[in-house]
C-alpha atoms as a PDB file:
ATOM      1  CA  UNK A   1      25.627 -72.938 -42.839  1.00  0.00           C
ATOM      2  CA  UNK A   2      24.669 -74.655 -45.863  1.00  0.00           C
ATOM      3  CA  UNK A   3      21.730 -72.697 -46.970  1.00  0.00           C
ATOM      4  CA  UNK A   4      23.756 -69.831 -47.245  1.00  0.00           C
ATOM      5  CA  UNK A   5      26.004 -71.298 -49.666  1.00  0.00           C
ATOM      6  CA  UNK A   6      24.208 -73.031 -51.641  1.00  0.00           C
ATOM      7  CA  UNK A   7      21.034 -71.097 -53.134  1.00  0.00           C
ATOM      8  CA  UNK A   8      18.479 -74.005 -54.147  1.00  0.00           C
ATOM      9  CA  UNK A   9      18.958 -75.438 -50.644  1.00  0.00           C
ATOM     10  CA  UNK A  10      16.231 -78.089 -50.163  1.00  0.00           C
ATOM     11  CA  UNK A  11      16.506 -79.276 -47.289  1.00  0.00           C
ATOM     12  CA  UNK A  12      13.616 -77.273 -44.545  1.00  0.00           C
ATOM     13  CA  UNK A  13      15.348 -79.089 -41.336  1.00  0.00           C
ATOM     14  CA  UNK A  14      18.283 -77.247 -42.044  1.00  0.00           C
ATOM     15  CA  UNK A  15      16.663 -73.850 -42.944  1.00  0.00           C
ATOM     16  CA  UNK A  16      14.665 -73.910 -40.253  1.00  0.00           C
ATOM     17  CA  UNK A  17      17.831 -74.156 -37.825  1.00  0.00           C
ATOM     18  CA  UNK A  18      19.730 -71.398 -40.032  1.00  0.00           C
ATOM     19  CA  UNK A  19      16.706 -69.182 -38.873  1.00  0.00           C
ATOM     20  CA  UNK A  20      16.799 -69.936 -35.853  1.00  0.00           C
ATOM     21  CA  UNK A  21      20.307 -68.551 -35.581  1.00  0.00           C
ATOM     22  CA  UNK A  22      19.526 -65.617 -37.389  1.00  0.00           C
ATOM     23  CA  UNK A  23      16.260 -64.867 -34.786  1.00  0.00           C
ATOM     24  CA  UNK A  24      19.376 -65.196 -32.271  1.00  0.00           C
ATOM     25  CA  UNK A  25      21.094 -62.324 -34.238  1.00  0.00           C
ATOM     26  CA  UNK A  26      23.606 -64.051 -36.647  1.00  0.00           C
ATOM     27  CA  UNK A  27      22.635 -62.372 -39.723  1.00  0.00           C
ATOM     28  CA  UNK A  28      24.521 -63.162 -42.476  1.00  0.00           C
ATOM     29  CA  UNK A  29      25.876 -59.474 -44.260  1.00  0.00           C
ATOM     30  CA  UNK A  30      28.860 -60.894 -46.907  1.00  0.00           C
ATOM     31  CA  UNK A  31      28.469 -64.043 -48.522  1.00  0.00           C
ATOM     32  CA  UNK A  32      30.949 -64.595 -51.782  1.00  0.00           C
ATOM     33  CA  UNK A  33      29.157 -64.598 -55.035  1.00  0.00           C
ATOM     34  CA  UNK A  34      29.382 -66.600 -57.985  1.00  0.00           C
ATOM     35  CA  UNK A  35      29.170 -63.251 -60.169  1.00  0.00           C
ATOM     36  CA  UNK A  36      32.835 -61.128 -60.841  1.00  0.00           C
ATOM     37  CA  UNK A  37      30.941 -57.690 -58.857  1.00  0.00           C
ATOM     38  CA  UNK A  38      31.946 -59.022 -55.519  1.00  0.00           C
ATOM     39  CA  UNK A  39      29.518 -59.687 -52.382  1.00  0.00           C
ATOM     40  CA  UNK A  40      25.481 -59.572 -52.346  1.00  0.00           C
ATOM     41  CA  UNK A  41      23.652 -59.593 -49.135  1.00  0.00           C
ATOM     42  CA  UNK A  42      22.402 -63.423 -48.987  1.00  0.00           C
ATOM     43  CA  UNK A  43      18.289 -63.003 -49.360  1.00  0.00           C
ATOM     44  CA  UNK A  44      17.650 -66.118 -48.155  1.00  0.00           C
ATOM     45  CA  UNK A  45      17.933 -65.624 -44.827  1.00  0.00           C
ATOM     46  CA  UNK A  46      14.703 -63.914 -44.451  1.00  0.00           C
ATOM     47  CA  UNK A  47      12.935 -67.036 -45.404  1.00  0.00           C
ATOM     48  CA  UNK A  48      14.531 -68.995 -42.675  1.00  0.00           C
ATOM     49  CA  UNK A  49      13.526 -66.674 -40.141  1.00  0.00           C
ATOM     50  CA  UNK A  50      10.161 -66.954 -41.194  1.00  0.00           C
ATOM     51  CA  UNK A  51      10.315 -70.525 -41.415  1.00  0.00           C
ATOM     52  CA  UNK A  52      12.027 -70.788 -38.168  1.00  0.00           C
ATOM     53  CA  UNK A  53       9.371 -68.425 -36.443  1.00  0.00           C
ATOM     54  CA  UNK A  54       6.125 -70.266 -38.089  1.00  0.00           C
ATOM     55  CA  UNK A  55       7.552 -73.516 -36.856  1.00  0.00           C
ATOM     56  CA  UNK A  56       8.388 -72.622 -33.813  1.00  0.00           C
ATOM     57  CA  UNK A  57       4.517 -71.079 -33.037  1.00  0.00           C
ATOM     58  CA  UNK A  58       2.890 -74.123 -34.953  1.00  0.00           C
ATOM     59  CA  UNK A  59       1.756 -72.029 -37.878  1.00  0.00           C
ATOM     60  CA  UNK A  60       4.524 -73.363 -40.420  1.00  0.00           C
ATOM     61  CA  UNK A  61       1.183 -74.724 -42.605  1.00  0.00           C
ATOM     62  CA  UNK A  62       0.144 -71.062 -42.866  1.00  0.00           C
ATOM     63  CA  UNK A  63       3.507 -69.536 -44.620  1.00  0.00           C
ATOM     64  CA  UNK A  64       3.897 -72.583 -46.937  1.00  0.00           C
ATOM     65  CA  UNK A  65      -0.210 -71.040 -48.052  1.00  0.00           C
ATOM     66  CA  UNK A  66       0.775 -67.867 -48.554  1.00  0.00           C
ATOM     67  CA  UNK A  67       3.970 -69.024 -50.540  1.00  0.00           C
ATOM     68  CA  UNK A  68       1.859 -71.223 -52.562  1.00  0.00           C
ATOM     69  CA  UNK A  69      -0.477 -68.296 -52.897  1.00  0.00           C
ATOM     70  CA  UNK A  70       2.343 -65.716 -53.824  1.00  0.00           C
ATOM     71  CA  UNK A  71       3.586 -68.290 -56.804  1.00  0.00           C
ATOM     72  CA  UNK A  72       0.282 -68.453 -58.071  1.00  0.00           C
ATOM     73  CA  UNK A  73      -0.114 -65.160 -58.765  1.00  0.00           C
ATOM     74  CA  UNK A  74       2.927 -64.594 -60.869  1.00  0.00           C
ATOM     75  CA  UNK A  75       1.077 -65.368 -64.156  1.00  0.00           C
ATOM     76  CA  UNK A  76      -1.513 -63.035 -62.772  1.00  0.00           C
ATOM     77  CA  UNK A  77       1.578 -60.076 -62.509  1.00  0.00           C
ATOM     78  CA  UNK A  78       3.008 -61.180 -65.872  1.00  0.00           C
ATOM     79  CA  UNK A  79      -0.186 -60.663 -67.833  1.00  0.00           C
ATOM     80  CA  UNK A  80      -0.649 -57.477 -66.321  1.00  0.00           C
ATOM     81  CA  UNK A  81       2.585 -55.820 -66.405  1.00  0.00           C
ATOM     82  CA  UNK A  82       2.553 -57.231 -70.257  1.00  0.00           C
ATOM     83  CA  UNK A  83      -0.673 -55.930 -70.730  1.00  0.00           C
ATOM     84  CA  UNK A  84       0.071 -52.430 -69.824  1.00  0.00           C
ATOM     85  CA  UNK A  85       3.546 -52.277 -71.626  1.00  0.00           C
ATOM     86  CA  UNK A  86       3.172 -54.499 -75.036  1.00  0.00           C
ATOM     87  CA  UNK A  87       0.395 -56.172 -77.206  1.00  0.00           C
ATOM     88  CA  UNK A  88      -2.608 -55.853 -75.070  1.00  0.00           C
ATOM     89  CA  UNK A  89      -4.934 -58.433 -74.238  1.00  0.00           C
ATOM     90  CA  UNK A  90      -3.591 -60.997 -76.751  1.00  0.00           C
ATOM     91  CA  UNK A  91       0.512 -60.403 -76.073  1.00  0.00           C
ATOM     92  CA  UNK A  92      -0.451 -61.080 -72.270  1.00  0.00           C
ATOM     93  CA  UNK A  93      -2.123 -64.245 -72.743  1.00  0.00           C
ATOM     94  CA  UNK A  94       0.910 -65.567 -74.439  1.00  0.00           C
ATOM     95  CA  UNK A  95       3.494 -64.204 -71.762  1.00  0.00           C
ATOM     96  CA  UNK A  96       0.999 -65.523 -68.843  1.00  0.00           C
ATOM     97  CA  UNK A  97       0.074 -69.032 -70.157  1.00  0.00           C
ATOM     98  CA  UNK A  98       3.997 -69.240 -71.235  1.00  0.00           C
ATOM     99  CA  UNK A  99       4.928 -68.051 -67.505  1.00  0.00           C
ATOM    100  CA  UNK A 100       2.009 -70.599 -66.295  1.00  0.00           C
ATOM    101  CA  UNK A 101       3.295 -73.751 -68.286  1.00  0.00           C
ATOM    102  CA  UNK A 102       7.087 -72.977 -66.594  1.00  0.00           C
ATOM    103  CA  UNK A 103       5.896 -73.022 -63.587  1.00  0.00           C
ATOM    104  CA  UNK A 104       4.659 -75.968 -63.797  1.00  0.00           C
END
């Protein structure tokens, strides 16, 4: 199981066959944390079952869109929330091209 190890897990093959032993019903409830608090429900396994279940119905193309779509607004929710809470229009420029440039 190394995708629920290892957070930044790149490797999609793998994933994708982590998800589809989760679809099977091995869901992951304990995995050991790096912080002192103890053990965190591992997140990541939702994303494998979704990969796993777009791949498996040929519409894998169609959650790596909405991903890409979800990213891109982040800058969107940054200038926003900033714009509601701080400096106004110019305070949420900064925070969204600044969000924007780390991104990229």
């Amino acid at each position: 199981m190394p995708a629920m190890i290892q957070t930044t897990f790149d490797d999609i093959f793998w994933q994708i066959a982590e998800g589809r032993q989760v679809l099977l019903g091995h869901i992951p409830h304990d995995v050991p944390s790096a912080i002192q608090s103890g053990t965190w429900i591992d997140h990541e396994w939702l994303f494998e079952a979704l990969a796993a279940a777009t791949y498996d119905h040929h519409c894998y193309a169609i959650l790596i869109v909405i991903c890409a779509c979800l990213a891109a607004l982040v800058p969107v929710l940054i200038f926003a929330s900033v714009r509601n809470e701080e400096d106004g229009d110019f305070g949420a420029g900064i925070a969204a091209l600044c969000s924007a440039v780390i991104m990229f």
